[in-house]
Protein backbone atom coordinates (compact mmCIF):
# COMPACT_ATOMS: atom_id res chain seq x y z
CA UNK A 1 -7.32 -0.04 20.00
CA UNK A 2 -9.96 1.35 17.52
CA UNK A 3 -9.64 -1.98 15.11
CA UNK A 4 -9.34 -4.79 17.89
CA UNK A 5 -11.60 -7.68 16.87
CA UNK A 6 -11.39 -6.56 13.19
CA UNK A 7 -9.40 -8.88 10.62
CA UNK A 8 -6.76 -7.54 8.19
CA UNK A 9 -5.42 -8.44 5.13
CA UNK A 10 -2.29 -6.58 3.91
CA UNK A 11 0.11 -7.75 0.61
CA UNK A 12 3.62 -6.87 0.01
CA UNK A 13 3.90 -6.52 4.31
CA UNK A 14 7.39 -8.34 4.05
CA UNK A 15 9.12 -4.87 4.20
CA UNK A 16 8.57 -1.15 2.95
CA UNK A 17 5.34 0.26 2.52
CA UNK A 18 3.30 -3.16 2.83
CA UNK A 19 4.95 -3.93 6.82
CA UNK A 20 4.61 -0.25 7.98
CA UNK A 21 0.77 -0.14 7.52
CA UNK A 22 0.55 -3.73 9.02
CA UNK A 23 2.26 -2.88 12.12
CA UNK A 24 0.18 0.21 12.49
CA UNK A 25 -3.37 -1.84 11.79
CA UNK A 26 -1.55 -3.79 14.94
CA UNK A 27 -1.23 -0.44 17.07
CA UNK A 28 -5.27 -0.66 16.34
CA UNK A 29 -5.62 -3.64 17.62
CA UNK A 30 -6.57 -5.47 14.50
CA UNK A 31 -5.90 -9.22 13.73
CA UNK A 32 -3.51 -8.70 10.32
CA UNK A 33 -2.64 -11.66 7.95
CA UNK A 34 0.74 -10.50 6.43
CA UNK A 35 1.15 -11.65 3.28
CA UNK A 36 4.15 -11.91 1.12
CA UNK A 37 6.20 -14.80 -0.87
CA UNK A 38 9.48 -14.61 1.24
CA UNK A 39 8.53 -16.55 4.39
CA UNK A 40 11.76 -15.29 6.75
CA UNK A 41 11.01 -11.45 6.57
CA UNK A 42 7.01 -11.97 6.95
CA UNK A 43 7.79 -13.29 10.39
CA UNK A 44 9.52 -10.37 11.42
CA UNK A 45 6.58 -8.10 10.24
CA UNK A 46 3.74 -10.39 11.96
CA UNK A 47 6.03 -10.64 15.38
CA UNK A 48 6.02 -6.48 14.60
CA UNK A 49 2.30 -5.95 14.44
CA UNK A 50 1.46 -8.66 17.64
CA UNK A 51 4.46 -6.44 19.83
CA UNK A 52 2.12 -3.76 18.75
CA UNK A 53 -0.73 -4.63 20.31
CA UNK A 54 -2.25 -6.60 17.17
CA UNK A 55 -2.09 -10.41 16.38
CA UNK A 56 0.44 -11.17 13.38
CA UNK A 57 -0.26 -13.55 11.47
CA UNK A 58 2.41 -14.51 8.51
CA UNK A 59 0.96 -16.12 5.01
CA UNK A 60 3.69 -16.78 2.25
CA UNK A 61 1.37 -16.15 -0.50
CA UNK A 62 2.39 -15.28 -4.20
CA UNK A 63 -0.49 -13.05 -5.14
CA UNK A 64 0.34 -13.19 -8.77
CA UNK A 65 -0.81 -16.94 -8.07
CA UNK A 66 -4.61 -16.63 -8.27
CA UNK A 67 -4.31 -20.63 -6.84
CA UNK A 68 -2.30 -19.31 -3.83
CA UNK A 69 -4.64 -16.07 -3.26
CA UNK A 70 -7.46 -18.15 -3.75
CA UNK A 71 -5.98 -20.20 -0.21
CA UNK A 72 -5.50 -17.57 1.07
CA UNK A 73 -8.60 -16.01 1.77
CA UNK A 74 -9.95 -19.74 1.97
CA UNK A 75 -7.77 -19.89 5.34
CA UNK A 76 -9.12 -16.44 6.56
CA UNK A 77 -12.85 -17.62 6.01
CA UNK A 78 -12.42 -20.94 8.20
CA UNK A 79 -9.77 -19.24 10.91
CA UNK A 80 -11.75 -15.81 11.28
CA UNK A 81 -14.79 -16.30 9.57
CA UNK A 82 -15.08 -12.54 7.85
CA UNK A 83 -12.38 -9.98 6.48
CA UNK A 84 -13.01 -6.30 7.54
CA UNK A 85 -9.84 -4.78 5.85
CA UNK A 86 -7.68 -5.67 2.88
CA UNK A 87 -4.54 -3.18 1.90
CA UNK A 88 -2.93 -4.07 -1.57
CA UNK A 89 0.44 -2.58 -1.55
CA UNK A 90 2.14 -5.64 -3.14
CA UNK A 91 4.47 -3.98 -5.52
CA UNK A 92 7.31 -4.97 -7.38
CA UNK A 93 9.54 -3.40 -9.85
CA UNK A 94 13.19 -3.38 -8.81
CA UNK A 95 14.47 -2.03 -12.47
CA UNK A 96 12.04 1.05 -12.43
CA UNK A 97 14.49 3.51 -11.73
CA UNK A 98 16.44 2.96 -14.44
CA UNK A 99 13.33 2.28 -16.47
CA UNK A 100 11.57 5.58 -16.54
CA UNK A 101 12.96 7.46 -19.31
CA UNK A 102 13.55 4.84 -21.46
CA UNK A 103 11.09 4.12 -24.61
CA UNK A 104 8.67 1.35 -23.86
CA UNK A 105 10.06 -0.40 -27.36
CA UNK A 106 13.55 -0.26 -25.30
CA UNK A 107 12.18 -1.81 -22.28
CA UNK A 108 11.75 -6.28 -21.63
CA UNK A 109 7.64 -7.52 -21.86
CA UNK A 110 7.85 -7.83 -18.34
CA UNK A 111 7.59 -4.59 -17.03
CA UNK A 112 3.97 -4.35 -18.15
CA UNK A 113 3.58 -7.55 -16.04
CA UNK A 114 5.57 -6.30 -13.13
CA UNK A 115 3.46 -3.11 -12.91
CA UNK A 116 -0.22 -4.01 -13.88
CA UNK A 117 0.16 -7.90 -12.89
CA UNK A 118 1.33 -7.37 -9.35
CA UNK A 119 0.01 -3.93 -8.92
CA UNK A 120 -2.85 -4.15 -10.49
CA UNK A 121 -4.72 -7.42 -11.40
CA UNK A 122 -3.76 -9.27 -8.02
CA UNK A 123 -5.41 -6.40 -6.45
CA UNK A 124 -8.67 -7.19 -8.66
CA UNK A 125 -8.41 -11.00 -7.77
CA UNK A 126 -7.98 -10.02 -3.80
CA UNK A 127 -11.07 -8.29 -4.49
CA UNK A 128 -13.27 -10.95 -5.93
CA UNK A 129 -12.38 -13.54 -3.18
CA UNK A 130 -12.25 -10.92 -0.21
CA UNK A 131 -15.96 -9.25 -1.00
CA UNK A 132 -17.90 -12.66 -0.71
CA UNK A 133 -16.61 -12.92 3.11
CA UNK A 134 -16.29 -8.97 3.80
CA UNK A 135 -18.02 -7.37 6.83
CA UNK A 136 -20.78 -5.22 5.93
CA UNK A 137 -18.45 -2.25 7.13
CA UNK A 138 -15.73 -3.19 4.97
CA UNK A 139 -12.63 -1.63 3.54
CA UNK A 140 -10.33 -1.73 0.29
CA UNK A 141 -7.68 -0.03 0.08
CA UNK A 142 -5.13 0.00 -3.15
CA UNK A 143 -1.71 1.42 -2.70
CA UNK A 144 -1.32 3.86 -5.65
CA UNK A 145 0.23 6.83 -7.12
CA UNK A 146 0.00 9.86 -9.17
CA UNK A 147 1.96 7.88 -11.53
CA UNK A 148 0.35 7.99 -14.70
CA UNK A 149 2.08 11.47 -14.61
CA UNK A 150 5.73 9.40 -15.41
CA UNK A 151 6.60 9.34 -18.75
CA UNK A 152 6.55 5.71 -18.44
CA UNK A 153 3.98 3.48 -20.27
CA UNK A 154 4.11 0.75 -18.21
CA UNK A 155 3.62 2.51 -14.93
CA UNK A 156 1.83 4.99 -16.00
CA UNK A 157 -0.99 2.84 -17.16
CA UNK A 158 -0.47 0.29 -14.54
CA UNK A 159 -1.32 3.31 -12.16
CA UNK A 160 -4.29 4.89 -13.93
CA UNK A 161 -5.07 1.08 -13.81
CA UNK A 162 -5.19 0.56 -10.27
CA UNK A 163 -6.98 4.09 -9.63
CA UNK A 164 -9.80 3.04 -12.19
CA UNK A 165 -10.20 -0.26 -10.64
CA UNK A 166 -10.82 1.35 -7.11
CA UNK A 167 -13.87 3.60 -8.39
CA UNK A 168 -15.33 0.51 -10.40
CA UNK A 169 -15.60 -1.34 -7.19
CA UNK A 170 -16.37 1.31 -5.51
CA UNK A 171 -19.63 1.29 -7.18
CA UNK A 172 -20.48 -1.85 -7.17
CA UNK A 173 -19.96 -2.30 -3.67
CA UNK A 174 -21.18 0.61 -1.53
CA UNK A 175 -24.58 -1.00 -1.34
CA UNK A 176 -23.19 -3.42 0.76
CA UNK A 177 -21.53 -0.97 2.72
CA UNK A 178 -17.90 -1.78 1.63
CA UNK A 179 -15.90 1.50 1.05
CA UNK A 180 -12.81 1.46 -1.95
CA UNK A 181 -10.19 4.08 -2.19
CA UNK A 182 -6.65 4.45 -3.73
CA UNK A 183 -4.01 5.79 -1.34
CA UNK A 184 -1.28 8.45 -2.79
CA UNK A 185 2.06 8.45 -0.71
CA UNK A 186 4.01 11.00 -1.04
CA UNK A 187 8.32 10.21 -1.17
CA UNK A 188 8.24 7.36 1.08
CA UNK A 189 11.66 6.51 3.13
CA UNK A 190 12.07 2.40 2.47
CA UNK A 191 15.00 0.37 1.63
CA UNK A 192 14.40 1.20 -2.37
CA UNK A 193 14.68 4.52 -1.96
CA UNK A 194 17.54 4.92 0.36
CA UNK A 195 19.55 2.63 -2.09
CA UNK A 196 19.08 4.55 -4.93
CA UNK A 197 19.83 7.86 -2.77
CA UNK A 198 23.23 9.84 -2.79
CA UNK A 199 24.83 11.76 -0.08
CA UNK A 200 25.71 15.34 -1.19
CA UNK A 201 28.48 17.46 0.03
CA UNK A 202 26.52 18.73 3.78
CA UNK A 203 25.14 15.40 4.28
CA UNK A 204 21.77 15.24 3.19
CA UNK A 205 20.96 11.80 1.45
CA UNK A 206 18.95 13.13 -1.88
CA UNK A 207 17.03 11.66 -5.06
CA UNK A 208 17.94 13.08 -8.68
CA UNK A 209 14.96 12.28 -10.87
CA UNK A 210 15.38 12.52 -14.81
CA UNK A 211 13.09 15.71 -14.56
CA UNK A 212 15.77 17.26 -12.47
CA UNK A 213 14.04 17.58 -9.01
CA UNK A 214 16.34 16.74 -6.47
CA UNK A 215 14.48 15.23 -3.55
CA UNK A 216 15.77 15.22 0.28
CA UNK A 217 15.03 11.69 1.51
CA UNK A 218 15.43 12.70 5.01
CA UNK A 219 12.21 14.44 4.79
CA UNK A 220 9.99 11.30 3.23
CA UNK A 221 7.09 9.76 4.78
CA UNK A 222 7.81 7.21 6.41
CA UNK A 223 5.76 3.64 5.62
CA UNK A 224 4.15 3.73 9.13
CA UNK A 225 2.64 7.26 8.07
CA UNK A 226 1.16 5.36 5.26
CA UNK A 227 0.03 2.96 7.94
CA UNK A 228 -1.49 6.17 9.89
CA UNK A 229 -3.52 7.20 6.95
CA UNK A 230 -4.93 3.80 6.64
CA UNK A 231 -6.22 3.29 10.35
CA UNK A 232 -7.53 6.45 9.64
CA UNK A 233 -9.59 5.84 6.89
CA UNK A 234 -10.62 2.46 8.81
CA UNK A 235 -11.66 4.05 11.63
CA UNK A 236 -13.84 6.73 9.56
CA UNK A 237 -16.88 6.21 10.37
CA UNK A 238 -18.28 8.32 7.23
CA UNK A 239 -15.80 6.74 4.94
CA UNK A 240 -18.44 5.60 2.64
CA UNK A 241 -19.30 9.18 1.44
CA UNK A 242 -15.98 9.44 -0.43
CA UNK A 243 -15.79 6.13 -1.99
CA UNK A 244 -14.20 5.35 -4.99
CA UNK A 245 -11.15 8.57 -4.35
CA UNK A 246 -8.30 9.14 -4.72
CA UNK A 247 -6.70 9.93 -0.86
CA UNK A 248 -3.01 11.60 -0.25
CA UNK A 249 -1.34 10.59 2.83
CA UNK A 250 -1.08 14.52 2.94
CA UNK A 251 -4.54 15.08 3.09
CA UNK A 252 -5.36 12.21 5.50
CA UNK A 253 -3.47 13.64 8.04
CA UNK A 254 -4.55 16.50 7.90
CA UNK A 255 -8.21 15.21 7.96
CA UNK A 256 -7.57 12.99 10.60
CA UNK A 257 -4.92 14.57 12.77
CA UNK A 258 -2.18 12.38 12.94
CA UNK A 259 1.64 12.70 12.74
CA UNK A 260 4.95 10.30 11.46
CA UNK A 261 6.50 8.76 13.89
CA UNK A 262 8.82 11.46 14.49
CA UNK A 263 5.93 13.95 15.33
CA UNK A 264 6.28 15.33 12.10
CA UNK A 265 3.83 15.96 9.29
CA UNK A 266 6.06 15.43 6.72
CA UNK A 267 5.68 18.25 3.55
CA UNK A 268 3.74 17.79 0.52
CA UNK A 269 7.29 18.55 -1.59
CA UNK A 270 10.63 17.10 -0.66
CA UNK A 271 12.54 19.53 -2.83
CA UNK A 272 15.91 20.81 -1.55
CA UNK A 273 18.58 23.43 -2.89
């Protein structure tokens, strides 16, 4: 209960990525405001994090609302007082599969929005209204990924995005002891991925990218190893020396020591036969 007494913050915690590292900040003990715009799933999360151990506390919030973020952190400041941790994994992009290989000319206007809106800019505007109230032991921490690698304008520059943003804050705001990262999953097992996965002749459930990598799903992190990595990083006492990185969920374990849920560390390539 490394994070009990310490206040939480985590977007997108309605399923996936965003409700496994909110139910793990509860294993810690922490106080987590679970934010999301569909009101019936966030409940489910913060009853998740308080069986946990934590308290769950569920916000419907659309943080592509800068009116509604704005309340949002306006409620934490006169319930809690302070914010020690906020996690932006708020993500959205249901088409993207079937987006990647297409020319961005081919593609609507609103996958630039979908990408560097809600992955990016609501992260900067969680930013500017979390700081003001932020412990002096603070932590940001933007869901990310090695995507500007994708053939993809708009995620590809949504994700260089995001990673630039984190080392700009980062060095504005390790004076005042507040520590920024961006955090690389590897293939993580939610219900987005296990849709768009197909079962192959001896039962394993695989991904076929465009690039022709065929990825086993049963062998994904899962999002409460994402959730690991963060209490990890919370918990790191010399956090601040790194500031402003890039971390892998990989490398975080590793560092840190921890396991999925299944005891496994799960590998750094998902590639099957």
């Amino acid at each position: 209960m490394e994070l009990k007494g310490k206040v939480a913050v985590v977007t997108g915690a309605s399923r996936g990525v965003g409700k496994g590292i909110a139910v793990e900040l509860g294993t810690a003990g922490a106080t987590v405001y679970v934010v999301a715009r569909s009101a019936g799933p966030l409940a489910e999360t913060a009853a998740a994090v308080t069986e946990a151990g934590g308290v769950g506390i569920a916000v419907a919030a659309d943080v592509l609302d800068d009116g509604q973020t704005a309340a949002l952190f306006d409620r934490i400041a006169d319930e809690q007082g302070t914010v020690d941790i906020v996690v932006n994994s708020a993500f959205c992009s249901p088409d993207l599969a079937g987006w990647l290989t297409r020319p961005f000319w081919e593609l609507p206007i609103g996958s630039w929005d979908q990408v560097l809106g809600l992955g990016t800019r609501a992260a900067y505007v969680a930013a500017v209204h979390a700081v003001p109230m932020m412990s002096d032991s603070g932590l940001i921490v933007a869901v990310s990924s090695p995507g500007e690698q994708v053939p993809n304008v708009s995620y590809s520059v949504g994700k260089a995005a995001t990673d630039r943003l984190v080392a700009e804050l980062a060095t504005q705001l390790k004076l005042r002891g507040v520590a920024v990262f961006s955090l690389w999953p590897g293939l993580v097992r939610t219900e987005f991925l296990l849709a768009a996965a197909r079962t192959t002749s001896d039962g394993h459930q695989v991904l076929d990218f465009p690039d022709g990598r065929v990825l086993d799903v049963n062998l994904a992190e899962t999002p409460r190893f994402i959730g690991r990595a963060v209490v990890g990083l919370a918990t790191d006492p010399a956090r601040l020396e790194r500031t402003g990185s890039v971390e892998t969920t990989a490398a975080l374990a590793e560092r840190y020591g921890f396991t999925d849920i299944d005891g496994n560390r799960p590998p750094t390539s998902y590639e099957v036969g």
